[in-house]
N, C-alpha and C. Protein backbone atom coordinates (compact mmCIF):
# COMPACT_ATOMS: atom_id res chain seq x y z
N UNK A 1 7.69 -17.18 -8.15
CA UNK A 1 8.04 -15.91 -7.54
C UNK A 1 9.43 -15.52 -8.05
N UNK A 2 9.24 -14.17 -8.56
CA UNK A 2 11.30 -14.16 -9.41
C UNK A 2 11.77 -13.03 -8.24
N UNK A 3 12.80 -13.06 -7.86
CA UNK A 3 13.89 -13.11 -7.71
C UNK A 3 13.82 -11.87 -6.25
N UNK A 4 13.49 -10.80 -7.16
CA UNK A 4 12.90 -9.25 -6.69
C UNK A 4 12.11 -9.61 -5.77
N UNK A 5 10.89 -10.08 -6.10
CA UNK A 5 10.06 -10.24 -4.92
C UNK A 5 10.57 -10.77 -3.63
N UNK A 6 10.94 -12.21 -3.66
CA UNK A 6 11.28 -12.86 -2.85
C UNK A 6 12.28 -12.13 -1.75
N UNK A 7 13.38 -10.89 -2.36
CA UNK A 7 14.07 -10.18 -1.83
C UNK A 7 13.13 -9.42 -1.18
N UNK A 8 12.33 -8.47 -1.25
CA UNK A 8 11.70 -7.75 -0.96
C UNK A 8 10.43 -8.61 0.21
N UNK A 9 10.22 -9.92 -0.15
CA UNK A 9 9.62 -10.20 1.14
C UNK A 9 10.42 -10.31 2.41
N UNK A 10 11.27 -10.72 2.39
CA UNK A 10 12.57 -10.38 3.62
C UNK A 10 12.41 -9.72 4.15
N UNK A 11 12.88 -8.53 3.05
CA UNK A 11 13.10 -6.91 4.00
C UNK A 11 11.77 -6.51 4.61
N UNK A 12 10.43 -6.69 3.92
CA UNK A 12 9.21 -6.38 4.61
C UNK A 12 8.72 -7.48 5.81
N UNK A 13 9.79 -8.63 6.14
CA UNK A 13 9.45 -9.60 6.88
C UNK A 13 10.12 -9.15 8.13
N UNK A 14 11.37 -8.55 7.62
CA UNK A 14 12.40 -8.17 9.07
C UNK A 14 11.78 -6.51 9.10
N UNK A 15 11.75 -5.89 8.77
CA UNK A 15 10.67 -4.49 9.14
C UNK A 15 9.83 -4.86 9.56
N UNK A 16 8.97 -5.96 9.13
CA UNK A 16 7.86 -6.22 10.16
C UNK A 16 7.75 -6.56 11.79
N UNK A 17 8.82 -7.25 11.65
CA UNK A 17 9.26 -7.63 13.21
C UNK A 17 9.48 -6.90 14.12
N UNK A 18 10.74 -6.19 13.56
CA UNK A 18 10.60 -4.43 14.17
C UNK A 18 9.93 -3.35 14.55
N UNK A 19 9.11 -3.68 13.55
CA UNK A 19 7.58 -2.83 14.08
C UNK A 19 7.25 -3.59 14.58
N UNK A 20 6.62 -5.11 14.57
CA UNK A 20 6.08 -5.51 16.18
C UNK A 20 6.94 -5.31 17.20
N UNK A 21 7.71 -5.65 17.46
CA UNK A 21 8.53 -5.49 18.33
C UNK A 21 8.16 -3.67 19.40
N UNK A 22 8.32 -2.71 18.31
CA UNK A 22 8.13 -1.85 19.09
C UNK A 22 6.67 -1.26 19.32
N UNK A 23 5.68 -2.41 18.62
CA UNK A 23 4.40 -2.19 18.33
C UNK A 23 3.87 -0.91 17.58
N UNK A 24 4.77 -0.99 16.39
CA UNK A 24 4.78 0.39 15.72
C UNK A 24 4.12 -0.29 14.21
N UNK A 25 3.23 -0.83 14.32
CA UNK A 25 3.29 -1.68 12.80
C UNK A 25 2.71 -0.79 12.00
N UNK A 26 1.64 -0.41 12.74
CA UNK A 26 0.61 0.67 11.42
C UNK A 26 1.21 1.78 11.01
N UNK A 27 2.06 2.66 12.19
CA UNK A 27 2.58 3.74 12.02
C UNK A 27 3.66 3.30 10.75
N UNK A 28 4.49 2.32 10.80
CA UNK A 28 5.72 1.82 10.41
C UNK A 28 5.29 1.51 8.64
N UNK A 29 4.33 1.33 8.63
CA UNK A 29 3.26 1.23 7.11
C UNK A 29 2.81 2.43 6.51
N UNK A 30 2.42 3.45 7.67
CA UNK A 30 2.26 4.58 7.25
C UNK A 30 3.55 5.61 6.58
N UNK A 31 4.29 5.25 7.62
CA UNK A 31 5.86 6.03 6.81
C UNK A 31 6.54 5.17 5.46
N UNK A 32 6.33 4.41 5.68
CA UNK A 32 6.49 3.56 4.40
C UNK A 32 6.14 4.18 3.29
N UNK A 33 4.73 4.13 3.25
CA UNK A 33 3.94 4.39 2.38
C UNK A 33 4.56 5.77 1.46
N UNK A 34 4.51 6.72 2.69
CA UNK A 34 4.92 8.04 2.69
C UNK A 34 6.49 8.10 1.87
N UNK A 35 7.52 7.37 2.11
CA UNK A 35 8.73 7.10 1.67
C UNK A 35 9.04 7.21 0.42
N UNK A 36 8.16 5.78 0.06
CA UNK A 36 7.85 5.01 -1.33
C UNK A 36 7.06 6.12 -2.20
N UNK A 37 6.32 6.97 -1.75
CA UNK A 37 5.69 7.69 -2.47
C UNK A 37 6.59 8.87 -2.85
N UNK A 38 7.53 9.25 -1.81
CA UNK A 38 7.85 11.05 -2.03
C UNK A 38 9.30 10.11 -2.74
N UNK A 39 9.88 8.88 -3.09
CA UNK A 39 11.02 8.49 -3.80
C UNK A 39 10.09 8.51 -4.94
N UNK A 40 9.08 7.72 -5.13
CA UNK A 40 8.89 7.70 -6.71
C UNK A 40 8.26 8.85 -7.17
N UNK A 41 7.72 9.66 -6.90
CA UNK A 41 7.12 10.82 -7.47
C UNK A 41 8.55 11.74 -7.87
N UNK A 42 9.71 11.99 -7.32
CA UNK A 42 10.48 12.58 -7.70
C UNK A 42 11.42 11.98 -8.16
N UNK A 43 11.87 12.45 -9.77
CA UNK A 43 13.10 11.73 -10.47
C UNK A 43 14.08 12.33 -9.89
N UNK A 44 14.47 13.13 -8.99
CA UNK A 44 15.77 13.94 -8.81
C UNK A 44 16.10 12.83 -7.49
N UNK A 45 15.53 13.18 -6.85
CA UNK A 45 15.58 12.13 -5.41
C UNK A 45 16.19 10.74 -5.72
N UNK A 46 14.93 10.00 -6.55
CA UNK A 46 15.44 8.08 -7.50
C UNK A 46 16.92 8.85 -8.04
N UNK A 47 17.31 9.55 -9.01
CA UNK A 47 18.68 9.61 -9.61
C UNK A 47 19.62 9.65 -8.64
N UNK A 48 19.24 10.56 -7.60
CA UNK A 48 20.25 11.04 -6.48
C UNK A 48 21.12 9.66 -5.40
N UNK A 49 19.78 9.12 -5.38
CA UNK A 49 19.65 7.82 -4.54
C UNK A 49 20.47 6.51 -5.12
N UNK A 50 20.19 6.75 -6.32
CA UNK A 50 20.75 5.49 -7.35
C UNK A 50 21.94 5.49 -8.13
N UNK A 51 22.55 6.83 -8.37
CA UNK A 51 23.85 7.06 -8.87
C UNK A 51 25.01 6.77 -8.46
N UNK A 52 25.73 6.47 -9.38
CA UNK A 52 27.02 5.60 -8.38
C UNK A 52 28.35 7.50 -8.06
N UNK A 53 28.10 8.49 -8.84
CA UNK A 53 28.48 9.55 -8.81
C UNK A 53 28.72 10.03 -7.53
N UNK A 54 27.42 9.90 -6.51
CA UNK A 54 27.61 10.03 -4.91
C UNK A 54 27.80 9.39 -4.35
N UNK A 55 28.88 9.54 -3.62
CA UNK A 55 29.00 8.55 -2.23
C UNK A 55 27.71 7.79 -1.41
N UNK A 56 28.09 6.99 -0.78
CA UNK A 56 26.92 6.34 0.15
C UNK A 56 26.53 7.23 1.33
N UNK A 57 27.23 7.67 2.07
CA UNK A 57 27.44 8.88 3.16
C UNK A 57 26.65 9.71 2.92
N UNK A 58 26.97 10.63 1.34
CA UNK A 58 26.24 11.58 0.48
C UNK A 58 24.35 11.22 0.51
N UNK A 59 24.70 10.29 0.21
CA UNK A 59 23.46 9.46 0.11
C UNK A 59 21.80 9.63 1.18
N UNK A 60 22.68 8.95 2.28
CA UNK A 60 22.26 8.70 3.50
C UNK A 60 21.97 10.23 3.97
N UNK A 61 23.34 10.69 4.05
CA UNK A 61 22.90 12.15 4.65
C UNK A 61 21.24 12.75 3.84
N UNK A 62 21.27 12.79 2.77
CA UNK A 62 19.97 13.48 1.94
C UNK A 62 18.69 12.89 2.44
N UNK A 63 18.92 11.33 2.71
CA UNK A 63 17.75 10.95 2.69
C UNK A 63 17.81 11.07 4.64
N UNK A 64 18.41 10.75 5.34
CA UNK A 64 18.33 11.12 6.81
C UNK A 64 17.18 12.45 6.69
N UNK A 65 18.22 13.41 5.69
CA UNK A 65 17.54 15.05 6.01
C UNK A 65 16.45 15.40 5.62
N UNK A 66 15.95 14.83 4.09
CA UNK A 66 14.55 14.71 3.50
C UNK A 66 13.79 14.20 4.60
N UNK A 67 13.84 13.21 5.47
CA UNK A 67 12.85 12.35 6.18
C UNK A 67 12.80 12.13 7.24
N UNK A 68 13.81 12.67 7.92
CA UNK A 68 13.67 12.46 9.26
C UNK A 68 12.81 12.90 10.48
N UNK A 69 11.81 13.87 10.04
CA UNK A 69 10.85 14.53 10.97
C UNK A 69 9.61 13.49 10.30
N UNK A 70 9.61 12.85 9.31
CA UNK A 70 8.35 12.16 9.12
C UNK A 70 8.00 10.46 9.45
N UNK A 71 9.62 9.88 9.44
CA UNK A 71 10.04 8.57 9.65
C UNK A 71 10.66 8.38 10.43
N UNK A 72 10.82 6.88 11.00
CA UNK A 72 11.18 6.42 12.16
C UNK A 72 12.03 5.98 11.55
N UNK A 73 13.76 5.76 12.51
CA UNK A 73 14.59 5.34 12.64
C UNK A 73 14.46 4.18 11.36
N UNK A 74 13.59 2.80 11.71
CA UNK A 74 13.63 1.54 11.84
C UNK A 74 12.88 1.84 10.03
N UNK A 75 12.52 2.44 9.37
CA UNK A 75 11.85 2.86 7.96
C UNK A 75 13.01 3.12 7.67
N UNK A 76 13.98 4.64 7.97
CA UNK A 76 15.19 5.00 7.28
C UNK A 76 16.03 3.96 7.20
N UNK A 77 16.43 3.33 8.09
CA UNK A 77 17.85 2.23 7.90
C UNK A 77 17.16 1.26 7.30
N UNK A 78 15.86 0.48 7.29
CA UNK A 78 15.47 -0.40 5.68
C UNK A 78 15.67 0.29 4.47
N UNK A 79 15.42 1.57 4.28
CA UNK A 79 15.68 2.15 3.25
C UNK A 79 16.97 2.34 2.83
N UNK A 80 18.06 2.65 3.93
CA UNK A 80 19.29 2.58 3.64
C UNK A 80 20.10 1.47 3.23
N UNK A 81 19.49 0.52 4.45
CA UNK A 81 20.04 -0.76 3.86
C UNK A 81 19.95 -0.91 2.33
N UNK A 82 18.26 -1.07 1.78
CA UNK A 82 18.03 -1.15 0.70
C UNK A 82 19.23 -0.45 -0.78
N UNK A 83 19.32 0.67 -0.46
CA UNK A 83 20.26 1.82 -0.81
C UNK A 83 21.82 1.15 -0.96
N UNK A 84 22.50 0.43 0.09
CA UNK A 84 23.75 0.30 0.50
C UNK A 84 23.61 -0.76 -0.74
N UNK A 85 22.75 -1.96 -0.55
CA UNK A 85 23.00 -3.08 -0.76
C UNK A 85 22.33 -2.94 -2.56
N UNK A 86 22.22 -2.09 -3.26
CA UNK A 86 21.67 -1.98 -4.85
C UNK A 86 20.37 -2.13 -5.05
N UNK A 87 19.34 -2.36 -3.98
CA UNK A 87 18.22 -3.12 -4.08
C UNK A 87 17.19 -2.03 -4.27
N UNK A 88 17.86 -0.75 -4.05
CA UNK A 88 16.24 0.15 -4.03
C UNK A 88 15.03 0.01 -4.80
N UNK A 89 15.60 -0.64 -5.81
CA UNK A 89 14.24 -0.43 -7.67
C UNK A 89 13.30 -1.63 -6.68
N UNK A 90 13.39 -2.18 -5.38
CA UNK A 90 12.29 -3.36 -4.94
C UNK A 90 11.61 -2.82 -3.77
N UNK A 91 11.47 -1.37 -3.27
CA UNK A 91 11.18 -0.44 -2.42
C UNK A 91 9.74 -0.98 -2.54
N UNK A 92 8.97 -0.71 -3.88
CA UNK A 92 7.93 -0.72 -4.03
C UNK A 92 7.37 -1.93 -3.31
N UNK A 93 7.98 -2.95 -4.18
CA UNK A 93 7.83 -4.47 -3.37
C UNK A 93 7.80 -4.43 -1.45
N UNK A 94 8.61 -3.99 -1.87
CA UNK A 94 8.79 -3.88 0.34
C UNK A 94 7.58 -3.62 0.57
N UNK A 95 7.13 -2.16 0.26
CA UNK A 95 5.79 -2.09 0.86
C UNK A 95 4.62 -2.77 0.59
N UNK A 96 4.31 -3.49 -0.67
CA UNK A 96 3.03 -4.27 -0.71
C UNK A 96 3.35 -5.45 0.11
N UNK A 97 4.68 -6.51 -0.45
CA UNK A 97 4.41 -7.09 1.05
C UNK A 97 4.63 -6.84 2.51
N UNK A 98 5.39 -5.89 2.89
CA UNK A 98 4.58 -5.18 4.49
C UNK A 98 3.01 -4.96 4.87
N UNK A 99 2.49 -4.42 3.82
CA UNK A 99 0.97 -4.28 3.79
C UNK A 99 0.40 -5.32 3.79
N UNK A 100 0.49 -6.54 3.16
CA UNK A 100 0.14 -7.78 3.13
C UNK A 100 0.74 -8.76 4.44
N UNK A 101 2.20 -8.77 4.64
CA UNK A 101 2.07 -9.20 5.93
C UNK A 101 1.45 -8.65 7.33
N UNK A 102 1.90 -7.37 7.14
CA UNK A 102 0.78 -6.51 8.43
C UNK A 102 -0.38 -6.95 8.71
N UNK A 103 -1.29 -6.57 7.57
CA UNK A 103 -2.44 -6.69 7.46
C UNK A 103 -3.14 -8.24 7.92
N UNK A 104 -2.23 -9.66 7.53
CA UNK A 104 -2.72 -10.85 7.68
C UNK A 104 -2.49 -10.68 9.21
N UNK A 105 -1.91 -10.03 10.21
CA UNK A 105 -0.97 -10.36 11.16
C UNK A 105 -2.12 -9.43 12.14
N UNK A 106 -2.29 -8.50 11.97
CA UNK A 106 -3.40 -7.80 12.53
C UNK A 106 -5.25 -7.66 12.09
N UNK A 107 -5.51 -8.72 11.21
CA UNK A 107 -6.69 -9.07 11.40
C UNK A 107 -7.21 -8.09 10.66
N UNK A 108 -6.48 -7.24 9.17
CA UNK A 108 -6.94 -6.40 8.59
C UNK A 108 -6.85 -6.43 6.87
N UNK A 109 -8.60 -6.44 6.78
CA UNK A 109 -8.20 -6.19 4.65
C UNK A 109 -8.63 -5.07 4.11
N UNK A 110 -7.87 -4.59 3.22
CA UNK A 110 -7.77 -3.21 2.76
C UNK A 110 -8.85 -3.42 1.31
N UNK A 111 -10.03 -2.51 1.17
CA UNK A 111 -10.72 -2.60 0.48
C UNK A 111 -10.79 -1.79 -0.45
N UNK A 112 -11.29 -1.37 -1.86
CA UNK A 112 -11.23 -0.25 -2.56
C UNK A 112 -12.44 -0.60 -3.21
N UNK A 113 -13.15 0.49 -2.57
CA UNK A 113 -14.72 1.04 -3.03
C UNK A 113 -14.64 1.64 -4.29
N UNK A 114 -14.90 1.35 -5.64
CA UNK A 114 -15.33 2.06 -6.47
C UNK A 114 -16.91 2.84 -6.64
N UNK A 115 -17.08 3.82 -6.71
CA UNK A 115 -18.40 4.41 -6.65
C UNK A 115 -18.24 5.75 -7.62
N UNK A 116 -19.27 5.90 -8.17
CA UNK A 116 -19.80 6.92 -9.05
C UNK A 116 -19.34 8.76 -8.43
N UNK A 117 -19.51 8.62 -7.14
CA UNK A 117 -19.77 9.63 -6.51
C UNK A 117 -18.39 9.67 -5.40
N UNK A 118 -18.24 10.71 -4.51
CA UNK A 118 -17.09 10.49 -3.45
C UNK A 118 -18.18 9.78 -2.58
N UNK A 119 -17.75 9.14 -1.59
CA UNK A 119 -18.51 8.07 -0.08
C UNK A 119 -18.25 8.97 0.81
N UNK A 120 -19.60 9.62 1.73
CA UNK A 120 -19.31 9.91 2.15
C UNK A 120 -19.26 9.47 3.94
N UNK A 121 -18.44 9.37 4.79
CA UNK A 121 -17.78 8.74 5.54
C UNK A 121 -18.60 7.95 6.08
N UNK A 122 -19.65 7.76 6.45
CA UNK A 122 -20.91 7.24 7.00
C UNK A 122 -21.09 5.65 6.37
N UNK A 123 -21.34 6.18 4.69
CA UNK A 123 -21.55 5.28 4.01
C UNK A 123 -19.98 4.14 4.11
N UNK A 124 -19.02 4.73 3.79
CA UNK A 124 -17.42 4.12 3.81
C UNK A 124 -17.79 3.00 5.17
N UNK A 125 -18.12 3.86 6.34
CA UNK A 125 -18.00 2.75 7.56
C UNK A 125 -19.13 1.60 7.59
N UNK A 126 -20.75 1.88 7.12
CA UNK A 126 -21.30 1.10 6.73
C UNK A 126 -20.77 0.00 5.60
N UNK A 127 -19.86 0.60 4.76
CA UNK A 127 -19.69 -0.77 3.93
C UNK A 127 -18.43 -1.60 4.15
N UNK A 128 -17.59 -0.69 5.47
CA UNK A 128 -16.51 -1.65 6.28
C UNK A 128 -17.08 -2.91 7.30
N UNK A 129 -18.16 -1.71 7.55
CA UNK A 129 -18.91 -2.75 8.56
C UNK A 129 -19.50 -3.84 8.36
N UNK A 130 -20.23 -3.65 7.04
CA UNK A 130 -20.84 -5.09 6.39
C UNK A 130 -19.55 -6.12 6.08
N UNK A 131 -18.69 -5.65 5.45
CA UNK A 131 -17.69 -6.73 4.71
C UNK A 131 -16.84 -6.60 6.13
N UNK A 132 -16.69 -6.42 6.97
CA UNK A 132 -16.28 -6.95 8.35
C UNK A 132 -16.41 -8.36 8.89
N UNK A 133 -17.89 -7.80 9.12
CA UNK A 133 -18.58 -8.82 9.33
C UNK A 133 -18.90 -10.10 8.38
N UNK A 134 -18.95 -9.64 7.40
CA UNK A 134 -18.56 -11.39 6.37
C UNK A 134 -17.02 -11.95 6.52
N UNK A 135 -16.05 -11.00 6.47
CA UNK A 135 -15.36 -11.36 6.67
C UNK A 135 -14.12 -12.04 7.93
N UNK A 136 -15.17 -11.30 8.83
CA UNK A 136 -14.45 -11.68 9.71
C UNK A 136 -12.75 -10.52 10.30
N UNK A 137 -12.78 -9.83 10.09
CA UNK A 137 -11.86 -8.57 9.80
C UNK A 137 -12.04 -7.25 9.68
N UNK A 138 -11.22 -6.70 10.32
CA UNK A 138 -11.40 -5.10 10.11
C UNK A 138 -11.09 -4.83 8.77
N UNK A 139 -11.87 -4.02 8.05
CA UNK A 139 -11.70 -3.41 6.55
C UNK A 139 -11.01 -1.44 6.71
N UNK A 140 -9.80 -1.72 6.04
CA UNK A 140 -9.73 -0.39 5.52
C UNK A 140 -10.30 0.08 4.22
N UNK A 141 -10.91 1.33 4.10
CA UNK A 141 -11.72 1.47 3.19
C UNK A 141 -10.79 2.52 2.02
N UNK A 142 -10.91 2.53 0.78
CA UNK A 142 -10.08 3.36 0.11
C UNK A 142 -11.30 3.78 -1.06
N UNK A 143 -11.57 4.69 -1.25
CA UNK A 143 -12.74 4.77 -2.28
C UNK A 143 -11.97 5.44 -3.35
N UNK A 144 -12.34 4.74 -4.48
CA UNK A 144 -12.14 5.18 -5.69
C UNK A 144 -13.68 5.57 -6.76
N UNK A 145 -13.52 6.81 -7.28
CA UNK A 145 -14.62 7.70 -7.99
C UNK A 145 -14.50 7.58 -9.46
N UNK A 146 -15.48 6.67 -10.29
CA UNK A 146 -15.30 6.54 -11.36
C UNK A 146 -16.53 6.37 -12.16
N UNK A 147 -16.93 7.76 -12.79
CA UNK A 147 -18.48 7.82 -12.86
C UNK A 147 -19.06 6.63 -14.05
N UNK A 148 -18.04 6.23 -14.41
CA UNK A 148 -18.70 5.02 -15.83
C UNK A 148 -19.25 4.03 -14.85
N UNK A 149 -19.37 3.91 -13.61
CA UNK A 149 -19.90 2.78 -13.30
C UNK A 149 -21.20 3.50 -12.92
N UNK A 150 -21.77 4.44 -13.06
CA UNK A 150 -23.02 5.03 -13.22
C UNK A 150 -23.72 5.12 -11.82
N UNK A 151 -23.67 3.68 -10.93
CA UNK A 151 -24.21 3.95 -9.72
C UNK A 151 -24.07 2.91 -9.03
N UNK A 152 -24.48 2.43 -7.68
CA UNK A 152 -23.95 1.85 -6.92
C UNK A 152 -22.60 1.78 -6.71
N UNK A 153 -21.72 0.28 -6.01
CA UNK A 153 -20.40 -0.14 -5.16
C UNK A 153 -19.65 -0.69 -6.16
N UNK A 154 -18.83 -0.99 -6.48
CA UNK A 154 -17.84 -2.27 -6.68
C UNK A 154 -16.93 -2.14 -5.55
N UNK A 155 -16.74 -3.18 -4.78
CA UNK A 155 -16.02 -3.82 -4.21
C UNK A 155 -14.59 -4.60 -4.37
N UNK A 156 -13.44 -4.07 -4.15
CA UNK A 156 -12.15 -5.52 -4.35
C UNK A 156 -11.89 -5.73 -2.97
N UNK A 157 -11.60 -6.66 -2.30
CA UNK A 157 -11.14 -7.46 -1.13
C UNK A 157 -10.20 -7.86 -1.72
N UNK A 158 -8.73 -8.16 -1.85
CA UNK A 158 -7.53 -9.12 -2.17
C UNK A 158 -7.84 -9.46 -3.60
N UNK A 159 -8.50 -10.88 -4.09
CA UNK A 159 -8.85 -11.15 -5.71
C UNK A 159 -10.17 -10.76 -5.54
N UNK A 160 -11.09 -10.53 -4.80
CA UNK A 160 -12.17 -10.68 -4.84
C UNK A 160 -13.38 -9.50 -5.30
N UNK A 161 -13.96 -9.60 -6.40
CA UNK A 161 -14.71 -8.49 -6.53
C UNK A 161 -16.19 -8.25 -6.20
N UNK A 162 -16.44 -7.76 -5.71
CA UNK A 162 -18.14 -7.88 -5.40
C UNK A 162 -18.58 -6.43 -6.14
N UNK A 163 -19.65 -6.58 -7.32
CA UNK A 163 -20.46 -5.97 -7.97
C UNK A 163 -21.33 -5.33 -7.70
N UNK A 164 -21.48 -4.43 -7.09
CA UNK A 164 -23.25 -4.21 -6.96
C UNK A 164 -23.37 -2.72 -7.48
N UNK A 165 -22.92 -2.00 -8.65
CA UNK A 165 -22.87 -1.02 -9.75
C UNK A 165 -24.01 -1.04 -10.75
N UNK A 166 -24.58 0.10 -10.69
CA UNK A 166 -25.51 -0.04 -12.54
C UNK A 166 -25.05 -0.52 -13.24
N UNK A 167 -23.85 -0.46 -13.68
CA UNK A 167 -23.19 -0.58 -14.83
C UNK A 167 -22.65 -2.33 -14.68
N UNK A 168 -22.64 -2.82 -13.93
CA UNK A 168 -22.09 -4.14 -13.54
C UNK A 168 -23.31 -4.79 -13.70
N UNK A 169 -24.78 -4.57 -13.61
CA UNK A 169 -26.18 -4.89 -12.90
C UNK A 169 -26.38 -4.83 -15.24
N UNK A 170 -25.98 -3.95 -15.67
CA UNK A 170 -26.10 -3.31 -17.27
C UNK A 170 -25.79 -4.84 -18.42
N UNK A 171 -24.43 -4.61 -17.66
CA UNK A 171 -23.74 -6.05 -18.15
C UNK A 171 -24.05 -7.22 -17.96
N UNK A 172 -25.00 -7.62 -16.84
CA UNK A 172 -25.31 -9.31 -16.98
C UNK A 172 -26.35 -9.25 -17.92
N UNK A 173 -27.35 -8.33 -17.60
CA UNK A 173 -28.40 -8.43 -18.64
C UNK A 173 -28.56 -8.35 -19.59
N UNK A 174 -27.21 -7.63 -20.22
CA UNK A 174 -27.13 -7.60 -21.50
C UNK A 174 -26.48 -9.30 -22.42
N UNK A 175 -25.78 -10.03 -21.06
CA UNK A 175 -25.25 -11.30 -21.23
C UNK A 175 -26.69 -12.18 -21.03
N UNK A 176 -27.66 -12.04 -20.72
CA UNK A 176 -28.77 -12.81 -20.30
C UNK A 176 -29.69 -12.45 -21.49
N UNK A 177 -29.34 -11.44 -22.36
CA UNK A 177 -30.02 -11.31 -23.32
C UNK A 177 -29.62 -11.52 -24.83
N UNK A 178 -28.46 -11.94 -24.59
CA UNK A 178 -27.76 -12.43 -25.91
C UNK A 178 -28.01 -14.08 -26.47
């Protein structure tokens, strides 16, 4: 594990607490998410944030004002901290392991449906519901649309892939026929 990470499990270890604590965990993942996304999508924001040109004050104030109707207290001051202390470029990190500790902590695995087509919601909860139940866990479902797999699921759980695609179904047989 180098260096970055290990930092970044901390900060998503002591945010985590905090959100249990105020039993804010999912919400506290959700603004996260939201954070991490509206910093990296904009280079003006990362430069603003990361330049030694502005003050820290300067700083804080922007990001207080950018975020404060969407985030909680206990999101902004990890972020600030992060900010104060040089660490921002491991933001990203924060949130996968928050998501990963959350998730082990509340009995939840985040899945990503690949399918040909969009899922439509019915189907999404049927295939939370099956891999629930194998697993033992609530599944969040995330579908991803990628018509080369021609038809049926692919499945990821954590490492785990489960196949059940034309195009996956294409490929053994073509290995069974070589």
């Amino acid at each position: 594990m180098n260096r970055e990470t290990a930092v970044a499990k901390r900060y998503a270890k002591a945010l985590f607490e905090l959100a249990q604590e105020k039993n804010t965990v999912l919400e506290t993942e959700q603004q996260l998410e939201f954070v991490v996304q509206a910093i990296t999508s904009n280079h003006d924001l990362q430069l603003l944030l990361t330049t030694p040109k502005i003050d820290m004050e300067g700083k804080m104030n922007v990001l207080r004002e950018t975020f404060k109707d969407q985030t909680s207290d206990t999101v902004l001051d990890t972020v600030q901290l992060l900010i104060e202390r040089g660490r921002i470029q491991v933001l990203n990190d924060v949130l996968d392991s928050y998501v990963r500790i959350a998730s082990a902590a509340i009995n939840v695995a985040d899945a990503i449906v690949t399918s040909a087509v969009p899922l439509p919601d019915a189907e999404k909860e049927s295939v939370a519901a099956t891999f629930g139940k194998q697993l033992n866990k609530k599944i969040r479902i995330k579908n991803i649309v990628d018509p080369s797999i021609i038809g049926g699921l692919q499945v990821r759980i954590g490492d785990r892939l489960y196949d059940g695609s034309l195009s996956g179904k294409l490929k053994q047989l073509q290995k069974i026929m070589k």
